[in-house]
C-alpha atoms as a PDB file:
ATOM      1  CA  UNK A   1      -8.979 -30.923 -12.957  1.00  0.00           C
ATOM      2  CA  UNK A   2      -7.322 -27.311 -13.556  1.00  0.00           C
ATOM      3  CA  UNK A   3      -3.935 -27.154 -15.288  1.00  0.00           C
ATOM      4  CA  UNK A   4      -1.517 -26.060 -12.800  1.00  0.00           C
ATOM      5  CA  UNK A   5       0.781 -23.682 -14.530  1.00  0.00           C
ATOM      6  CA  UNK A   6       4.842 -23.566 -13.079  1.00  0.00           C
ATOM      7  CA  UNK A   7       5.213 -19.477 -13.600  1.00  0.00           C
ATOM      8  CA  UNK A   8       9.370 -19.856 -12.106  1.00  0.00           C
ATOM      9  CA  UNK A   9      10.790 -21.192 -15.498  1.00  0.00           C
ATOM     10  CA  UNK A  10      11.962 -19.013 -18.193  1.00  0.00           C
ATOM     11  CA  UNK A  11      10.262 -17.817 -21.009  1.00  0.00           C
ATOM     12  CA  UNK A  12      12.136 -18.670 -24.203  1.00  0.00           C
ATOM     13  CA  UNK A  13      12.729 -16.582 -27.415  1.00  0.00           C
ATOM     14  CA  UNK A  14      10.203 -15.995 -29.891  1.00  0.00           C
ATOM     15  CA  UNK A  15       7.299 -16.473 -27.076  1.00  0.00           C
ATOM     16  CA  UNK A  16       3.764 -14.581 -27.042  1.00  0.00           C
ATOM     17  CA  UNK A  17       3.843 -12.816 -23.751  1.00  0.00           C
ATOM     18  CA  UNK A  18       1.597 -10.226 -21.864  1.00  0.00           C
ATOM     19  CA  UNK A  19       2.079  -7.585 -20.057  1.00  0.00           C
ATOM     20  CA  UNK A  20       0.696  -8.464 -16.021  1.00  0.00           C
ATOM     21  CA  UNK A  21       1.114  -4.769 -14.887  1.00  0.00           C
ATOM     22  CA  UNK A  22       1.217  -1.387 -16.283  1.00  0.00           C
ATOM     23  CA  UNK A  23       4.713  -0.685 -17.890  1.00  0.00           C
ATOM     24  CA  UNK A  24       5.905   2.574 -19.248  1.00  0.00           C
ATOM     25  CA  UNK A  25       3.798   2.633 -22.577  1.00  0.00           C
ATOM     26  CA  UNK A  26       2.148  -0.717 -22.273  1.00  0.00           C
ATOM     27  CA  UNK A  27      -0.971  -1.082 -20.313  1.00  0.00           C
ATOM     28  CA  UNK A  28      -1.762  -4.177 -18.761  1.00  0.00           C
ATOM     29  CA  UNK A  29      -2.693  -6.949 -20.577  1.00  0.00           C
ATOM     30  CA  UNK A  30      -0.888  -6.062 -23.820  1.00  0.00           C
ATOM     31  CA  UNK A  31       0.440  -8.680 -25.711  1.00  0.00           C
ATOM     32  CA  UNK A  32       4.123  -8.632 -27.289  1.00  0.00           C
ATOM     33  CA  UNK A  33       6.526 -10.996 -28.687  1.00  0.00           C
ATOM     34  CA  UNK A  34      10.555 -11.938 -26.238  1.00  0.00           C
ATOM     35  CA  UNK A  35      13.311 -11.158 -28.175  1.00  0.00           C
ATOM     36  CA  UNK A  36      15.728 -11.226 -25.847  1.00  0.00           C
ATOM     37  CA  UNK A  37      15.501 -13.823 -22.841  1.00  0.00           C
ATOM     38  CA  UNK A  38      18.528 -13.609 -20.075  1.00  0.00           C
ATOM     39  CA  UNK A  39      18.958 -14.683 -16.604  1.00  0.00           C
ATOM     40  CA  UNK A  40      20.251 -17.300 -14.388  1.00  0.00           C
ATOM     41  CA  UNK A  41      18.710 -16.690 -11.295  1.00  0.00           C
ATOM     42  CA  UNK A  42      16.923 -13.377 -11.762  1.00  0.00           C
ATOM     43  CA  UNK A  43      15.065 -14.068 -15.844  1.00  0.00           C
ATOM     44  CA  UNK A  44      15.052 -10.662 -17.872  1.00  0.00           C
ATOM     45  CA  UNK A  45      13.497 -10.475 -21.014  1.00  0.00           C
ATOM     46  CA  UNK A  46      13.687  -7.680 -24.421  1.00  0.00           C
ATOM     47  CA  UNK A  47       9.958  -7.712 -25.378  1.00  0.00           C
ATOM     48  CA  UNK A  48       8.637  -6.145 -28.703  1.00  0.00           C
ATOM     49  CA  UNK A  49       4.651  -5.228 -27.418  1.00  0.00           C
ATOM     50  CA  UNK A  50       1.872  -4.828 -30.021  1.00  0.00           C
ATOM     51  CA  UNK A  51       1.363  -1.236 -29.130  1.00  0.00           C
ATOM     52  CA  UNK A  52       5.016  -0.712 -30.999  1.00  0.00           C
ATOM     53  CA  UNK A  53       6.605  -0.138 -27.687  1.00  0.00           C
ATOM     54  CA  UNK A  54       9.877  -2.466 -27.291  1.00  0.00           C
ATOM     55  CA  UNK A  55      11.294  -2.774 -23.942  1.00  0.00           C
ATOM     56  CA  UNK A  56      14.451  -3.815 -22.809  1.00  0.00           C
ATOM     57  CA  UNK A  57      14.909  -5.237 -18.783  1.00  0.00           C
ATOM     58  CA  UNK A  58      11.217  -6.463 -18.334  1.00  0.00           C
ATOM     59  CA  UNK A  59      11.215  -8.557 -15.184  1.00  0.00           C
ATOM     60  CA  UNK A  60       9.920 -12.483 -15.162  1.00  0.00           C
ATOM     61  CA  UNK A  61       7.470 -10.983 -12.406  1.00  0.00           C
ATOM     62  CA  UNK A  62       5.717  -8.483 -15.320  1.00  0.00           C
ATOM     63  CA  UNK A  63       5.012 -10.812 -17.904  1.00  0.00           C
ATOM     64  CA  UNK A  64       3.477 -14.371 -18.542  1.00  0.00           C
ATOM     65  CA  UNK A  65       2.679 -16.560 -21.288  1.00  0.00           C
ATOM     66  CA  UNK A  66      -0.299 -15.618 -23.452  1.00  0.00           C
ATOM     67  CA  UNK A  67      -1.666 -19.359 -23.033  1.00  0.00           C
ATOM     68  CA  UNK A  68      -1.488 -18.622 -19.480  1.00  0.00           C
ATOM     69  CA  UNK A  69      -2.686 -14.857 -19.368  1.00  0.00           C
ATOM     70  CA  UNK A  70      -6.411 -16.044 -18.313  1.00  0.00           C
ATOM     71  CA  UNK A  71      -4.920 -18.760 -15.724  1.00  0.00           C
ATOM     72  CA  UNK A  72      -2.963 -15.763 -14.076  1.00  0.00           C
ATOM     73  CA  UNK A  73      -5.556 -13.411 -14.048  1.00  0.00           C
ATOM     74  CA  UNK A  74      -8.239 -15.438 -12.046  1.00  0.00           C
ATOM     75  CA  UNK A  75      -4.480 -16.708 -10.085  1.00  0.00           C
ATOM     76  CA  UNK A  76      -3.884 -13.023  -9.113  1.00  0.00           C
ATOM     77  CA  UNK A  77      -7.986 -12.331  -7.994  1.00  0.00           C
ATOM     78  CA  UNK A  78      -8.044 -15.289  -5.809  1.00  0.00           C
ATOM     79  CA  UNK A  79      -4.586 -14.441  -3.917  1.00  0.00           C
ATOM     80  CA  UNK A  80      -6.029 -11.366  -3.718  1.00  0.00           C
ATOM     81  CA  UNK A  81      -9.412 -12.404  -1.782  1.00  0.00           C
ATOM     82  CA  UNK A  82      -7.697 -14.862  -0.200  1.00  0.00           C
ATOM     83  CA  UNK A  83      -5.218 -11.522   1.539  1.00  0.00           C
ATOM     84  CA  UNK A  84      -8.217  -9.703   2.024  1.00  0.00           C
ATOM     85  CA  UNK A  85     -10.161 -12.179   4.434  1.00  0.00           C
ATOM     86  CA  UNK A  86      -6.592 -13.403   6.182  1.00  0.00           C
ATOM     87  CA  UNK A  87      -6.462 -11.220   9.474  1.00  0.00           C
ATOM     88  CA  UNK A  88      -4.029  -8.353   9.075  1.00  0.00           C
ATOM     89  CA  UNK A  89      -0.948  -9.187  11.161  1.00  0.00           C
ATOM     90  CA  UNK A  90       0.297  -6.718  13.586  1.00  0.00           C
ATOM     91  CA  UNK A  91       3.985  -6.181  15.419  1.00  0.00           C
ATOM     92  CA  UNK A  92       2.550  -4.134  17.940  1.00  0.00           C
ATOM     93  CA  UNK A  93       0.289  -7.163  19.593  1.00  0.00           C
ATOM     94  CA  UNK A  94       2.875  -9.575  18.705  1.00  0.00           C
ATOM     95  CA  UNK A  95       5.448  -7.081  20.871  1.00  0.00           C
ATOM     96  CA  UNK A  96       2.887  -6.514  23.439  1.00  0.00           C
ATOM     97  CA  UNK A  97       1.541 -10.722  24.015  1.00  0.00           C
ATOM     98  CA  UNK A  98       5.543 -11.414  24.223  1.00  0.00           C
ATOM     99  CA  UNK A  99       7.377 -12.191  27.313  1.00  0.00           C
ATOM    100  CA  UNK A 100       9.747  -8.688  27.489  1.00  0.00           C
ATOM    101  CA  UNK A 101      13.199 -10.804  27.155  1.00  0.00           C
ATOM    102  CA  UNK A 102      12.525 -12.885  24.358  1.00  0.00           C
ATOM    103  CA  UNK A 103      10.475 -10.222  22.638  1.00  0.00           C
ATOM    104  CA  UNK A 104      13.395  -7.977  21.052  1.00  0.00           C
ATOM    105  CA  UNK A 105      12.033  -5.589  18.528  1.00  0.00           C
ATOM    106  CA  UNK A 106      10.329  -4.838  15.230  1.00  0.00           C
ATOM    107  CA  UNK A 107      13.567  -5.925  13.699  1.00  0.00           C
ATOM    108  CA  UNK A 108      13.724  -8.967  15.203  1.00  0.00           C
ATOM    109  CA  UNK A 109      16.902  -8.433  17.362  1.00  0.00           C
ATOM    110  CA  UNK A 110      16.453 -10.016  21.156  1.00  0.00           C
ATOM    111  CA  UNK A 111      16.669  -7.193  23.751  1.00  0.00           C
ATOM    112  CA  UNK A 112      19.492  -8.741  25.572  1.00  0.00           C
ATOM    113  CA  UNK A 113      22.006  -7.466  22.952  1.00  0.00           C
ATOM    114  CA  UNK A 114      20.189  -4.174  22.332  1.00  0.00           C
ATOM    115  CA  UNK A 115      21.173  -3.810  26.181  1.00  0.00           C
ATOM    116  CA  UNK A 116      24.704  -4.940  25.643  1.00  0.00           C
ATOM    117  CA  UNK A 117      24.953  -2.472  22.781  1.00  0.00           C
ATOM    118  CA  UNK A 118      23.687   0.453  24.893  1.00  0.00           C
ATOM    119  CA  UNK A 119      26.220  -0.535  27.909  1.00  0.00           C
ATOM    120  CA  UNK A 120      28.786  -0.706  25.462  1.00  0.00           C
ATOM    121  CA  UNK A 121      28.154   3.025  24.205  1.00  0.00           C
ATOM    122  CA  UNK A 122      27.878   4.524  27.433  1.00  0.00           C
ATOM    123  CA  UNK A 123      31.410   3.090  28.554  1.00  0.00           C
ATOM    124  CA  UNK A 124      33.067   4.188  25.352  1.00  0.00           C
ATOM    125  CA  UNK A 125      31.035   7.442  25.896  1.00  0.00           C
ATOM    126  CA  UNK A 126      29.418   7.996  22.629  1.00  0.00           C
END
């Protein structure tokens, strides 16, 4: 059975990390070492990368562990085939199959109070 590998905790200090996605002066897939790790809700990390490159501010999102850097590669090519064959979604057939009052817009606001709002300009005359 594959290891299933929880990517939302922090990495800790002193951690092997690489680089998921091109960063300025590291290329994908370089390794470096976390300094720094900060964060509560939103994990930030100082990295010192092989290359010699040390980066302050690198997002939870653009690294992972090294023990997990094959894991999150074949991770990342199945989401990807997996977008690829879903059907693309559109808001112009979703707008168009809807019933016209419960529709409201791209933005998701129902037309009754786009209405009210334009009734509202017009006797404040703007």
């Amino acid at each position: 059975m594959a290891k299933t590998i929880d990517r939302s905790l922090p990495i800790q200090r002193h951690k092997k990390v690489v680089a998921t996605v091109n960063l300025p002066g590291v290329p994908e897939g370089t390794a470096g070492k976390v300094l720094v790790s900060n964060g509560v809700t939103w994990y930030r990390y100082w990295v010192d990368f092989d290359n010699g490159v040390r980066m302050g501010h690198v997002d939870h999102q653009q690294v992972c562990l090294a023990s997990d850097w094959d894991a999150f590669r074949i991770d990342r090519a199945e989401a990807e085939r997996r977008a690829a064959q879903a059907p693309e979604d559109s808001t112009a057939t979703d707008m168009e199959e809807a019933d016209g009052e419960e529709a409201g817009n791209q933005f998701g606001v129902p037309q009754h109070l786009i209405e009210r709002s334009r009734a509202a300009r017009q006797r404040l005359g703007a």
